[in-house]
C-alpha atoms as a PDB file:
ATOM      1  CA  UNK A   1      91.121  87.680 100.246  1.00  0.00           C
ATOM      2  CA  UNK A   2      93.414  90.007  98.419  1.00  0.00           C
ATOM      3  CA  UNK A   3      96.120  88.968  96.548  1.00  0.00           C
ATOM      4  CA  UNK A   4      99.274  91.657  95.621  1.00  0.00           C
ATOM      5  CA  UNK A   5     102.058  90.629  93.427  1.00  0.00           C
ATOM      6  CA  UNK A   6     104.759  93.371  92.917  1.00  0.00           C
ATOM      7  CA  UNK A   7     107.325  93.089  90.489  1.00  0.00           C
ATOM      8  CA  UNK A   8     110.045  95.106  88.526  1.00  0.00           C
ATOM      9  CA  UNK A   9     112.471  96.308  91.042  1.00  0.00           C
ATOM     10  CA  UNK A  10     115.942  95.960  90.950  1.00  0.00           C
ATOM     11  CA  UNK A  11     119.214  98.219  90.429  1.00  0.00           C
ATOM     12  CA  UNK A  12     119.751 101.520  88.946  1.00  0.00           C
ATOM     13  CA  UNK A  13     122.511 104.164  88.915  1.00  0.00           C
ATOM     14  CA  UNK A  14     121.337 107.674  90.278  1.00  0.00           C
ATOM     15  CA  UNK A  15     119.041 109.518  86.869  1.00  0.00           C
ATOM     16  CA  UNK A  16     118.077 105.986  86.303  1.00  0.00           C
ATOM     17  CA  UNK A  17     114.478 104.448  85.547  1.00  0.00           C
ATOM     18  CA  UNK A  18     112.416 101.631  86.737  1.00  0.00           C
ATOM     19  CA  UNK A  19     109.026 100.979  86.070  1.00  0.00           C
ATOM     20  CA  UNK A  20     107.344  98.646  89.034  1.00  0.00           C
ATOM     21  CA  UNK A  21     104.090  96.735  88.173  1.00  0.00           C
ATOM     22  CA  UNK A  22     101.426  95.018  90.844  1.00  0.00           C
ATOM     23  CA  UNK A  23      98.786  92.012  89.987  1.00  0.00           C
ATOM     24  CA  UNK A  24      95.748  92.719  92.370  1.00  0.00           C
ATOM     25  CA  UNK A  25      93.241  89.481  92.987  1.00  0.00           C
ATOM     26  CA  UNK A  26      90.708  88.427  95.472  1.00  0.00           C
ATOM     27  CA  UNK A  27      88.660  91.325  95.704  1.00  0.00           C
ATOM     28  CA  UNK A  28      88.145  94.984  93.911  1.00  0.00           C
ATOM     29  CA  UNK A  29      89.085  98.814  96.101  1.00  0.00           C
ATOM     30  CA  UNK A  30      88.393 102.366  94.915  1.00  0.00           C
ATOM     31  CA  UNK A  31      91.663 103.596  95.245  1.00  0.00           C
ATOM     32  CA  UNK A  32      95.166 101.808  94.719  1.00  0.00           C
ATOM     33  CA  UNK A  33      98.498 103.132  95.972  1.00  0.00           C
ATOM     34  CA  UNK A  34     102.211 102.612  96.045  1.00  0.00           C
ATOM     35  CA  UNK A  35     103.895 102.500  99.216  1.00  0.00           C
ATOM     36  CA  UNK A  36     107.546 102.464 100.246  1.00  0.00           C
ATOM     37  CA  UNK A  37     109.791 101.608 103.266  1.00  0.00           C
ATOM     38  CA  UNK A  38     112.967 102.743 103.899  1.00  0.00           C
ATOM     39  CA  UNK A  39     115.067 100.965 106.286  1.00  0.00           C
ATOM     40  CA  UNK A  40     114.886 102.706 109.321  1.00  0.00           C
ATOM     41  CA  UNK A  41     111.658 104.689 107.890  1.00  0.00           C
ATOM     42  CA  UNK A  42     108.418 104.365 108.610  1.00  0.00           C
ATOM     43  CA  UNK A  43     106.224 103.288 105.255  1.00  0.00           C
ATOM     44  CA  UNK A  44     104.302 105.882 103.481  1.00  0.00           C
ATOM     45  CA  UNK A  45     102.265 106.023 100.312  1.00  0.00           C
ATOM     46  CA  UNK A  46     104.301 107.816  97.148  1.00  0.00           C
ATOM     47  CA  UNK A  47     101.515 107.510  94.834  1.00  0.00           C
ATOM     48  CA  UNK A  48      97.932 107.231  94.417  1.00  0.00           C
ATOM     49  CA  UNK A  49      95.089 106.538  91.674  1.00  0.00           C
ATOM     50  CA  UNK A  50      91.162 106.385  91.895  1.00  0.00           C
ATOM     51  CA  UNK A  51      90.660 103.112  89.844  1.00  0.00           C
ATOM     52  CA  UNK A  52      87.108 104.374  88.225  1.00  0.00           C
ATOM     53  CA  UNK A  53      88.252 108.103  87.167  1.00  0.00           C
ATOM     54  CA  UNK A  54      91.838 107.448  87.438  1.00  0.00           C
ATOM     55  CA  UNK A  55      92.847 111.024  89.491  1.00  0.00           C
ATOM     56  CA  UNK A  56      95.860 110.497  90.621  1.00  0.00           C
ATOM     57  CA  UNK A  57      98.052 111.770  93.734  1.00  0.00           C
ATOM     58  CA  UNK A  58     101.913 111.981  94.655  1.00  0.00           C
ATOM     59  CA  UNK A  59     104.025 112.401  97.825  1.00  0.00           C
ATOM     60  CA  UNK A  60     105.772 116.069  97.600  1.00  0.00           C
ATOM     61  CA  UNK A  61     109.364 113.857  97.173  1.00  0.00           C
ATOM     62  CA  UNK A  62     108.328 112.057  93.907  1.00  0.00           C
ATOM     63  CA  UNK A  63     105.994 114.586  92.165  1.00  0.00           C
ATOM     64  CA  UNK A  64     107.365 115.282  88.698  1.00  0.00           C
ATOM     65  CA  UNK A  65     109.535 111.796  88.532  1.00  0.00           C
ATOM     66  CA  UNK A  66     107.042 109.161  89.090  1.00  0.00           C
ATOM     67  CA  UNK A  67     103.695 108.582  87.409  1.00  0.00           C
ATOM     68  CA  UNK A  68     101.485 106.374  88.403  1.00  0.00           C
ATOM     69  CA  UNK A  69      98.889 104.842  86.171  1.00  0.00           C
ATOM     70  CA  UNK A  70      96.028 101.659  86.260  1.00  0.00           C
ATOM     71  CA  UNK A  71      94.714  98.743  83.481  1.00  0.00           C
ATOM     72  CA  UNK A  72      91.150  97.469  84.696  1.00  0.00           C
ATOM     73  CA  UNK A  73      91.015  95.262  82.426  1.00  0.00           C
ATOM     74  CA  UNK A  74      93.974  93.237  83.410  1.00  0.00           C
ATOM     75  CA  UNK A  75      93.937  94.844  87.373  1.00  0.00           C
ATOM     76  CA  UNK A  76      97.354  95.519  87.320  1.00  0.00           C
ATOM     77  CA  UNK A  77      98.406  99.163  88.236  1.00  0.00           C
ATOM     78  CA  UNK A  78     102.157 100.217  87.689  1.00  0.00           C
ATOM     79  CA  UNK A  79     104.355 102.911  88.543  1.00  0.00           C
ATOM     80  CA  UNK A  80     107.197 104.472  86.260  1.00  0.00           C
ATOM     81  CA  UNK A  81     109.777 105.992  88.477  1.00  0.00           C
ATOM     82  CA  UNK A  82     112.125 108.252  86.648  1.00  0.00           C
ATOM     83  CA  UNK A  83     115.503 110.596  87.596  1.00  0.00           C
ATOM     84  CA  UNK A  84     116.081 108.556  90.780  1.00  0.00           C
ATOM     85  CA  UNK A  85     117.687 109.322  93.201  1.00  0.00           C
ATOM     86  CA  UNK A  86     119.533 107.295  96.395  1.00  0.00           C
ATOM     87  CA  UNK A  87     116.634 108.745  98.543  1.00  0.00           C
ATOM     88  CA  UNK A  88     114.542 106.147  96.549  1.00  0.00           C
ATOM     89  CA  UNK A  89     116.191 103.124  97.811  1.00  0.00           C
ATOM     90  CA  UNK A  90     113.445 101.667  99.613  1.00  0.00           C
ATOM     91  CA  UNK A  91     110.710  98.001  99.245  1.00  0.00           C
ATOM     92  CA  UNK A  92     108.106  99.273  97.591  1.00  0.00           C
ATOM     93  CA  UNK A  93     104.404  97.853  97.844  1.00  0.00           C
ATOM     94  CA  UNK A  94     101.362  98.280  96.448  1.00  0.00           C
ATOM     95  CA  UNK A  95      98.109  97.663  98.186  1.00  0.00           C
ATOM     96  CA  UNK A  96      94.721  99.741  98.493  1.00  0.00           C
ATOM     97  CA  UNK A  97      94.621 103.142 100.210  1.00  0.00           C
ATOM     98  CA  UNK A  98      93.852 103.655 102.322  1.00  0.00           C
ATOM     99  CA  UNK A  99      95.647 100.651 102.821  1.00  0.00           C
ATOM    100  CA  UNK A 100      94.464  96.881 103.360  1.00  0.00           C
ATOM    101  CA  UNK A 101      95.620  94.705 106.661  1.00  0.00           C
ATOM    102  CA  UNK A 102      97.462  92.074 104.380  1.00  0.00           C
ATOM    103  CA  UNK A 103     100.841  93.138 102.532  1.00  0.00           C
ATOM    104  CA  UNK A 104     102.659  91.565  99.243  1.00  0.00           C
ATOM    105  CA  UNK A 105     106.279  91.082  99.509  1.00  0.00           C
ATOM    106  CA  UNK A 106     106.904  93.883  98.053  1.00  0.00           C
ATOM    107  CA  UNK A 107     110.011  94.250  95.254  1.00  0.00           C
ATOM    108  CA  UNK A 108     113.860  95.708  95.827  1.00  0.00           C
ATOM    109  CA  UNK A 109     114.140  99.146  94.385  1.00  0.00           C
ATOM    110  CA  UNK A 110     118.194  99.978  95.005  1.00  0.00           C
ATOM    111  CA  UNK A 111     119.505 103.663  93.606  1.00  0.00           C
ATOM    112  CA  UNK A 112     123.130 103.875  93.615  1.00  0.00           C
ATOM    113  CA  UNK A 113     124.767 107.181  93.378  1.00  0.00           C
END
């Protein structure tokens, strides 16, 4: 079974950077993904990245500001978030896309204005 460990949220001021990294065990997926939920929001998928060629994808709302990138050797795949913005506030989670039936806690990502 799949394992997902997020980490590096936390606090920022508005124009402020985070970068958020995710441990992935238990089992291998073509394509990894960073998800967000907004309270109130549904949760949707910001970022994407085919593990073997390493394409990537965004969401229209984070294109330009956040990169998201992959190590295989370590399994970890992270995602630098830059110029945010209160709209950001949100958990974010990582997990496979399209998206596996078991969730990590996910980690605090706060943007104050």
């Amino acid at each position: 079974q799949v394992q997902l460990v997020e980490s590096g949220g936390g606090l920022v001021q508005a124009g402020g950077s985070l970068r958020l990294s995710c441990a992935a065990s238990g089992r291998t997926f073509s394509s990894a993904g960073w998800y967000r939920q907004a309270p109130g929001k549904e949760r949707e998928v910001v970022a994407a990245i085919n593990w073997s060629v390493g394409s990537t994808h965004y969401a229209d709302s984070v294109k330009g500001r956040f990169t998201i990138s992959r190590d295989n050797a370590k399994n970890t795949v992270s995602l630098q978030m830059n110029n945010l913005q209160p709209e950001d506030t949100a958990i974010y989670y990582c997990n496979a896309v399209p998206p596996l039936a078991n969730w990590g806690q996910g980690t605090q990502v706060t943007v104050s204005k």
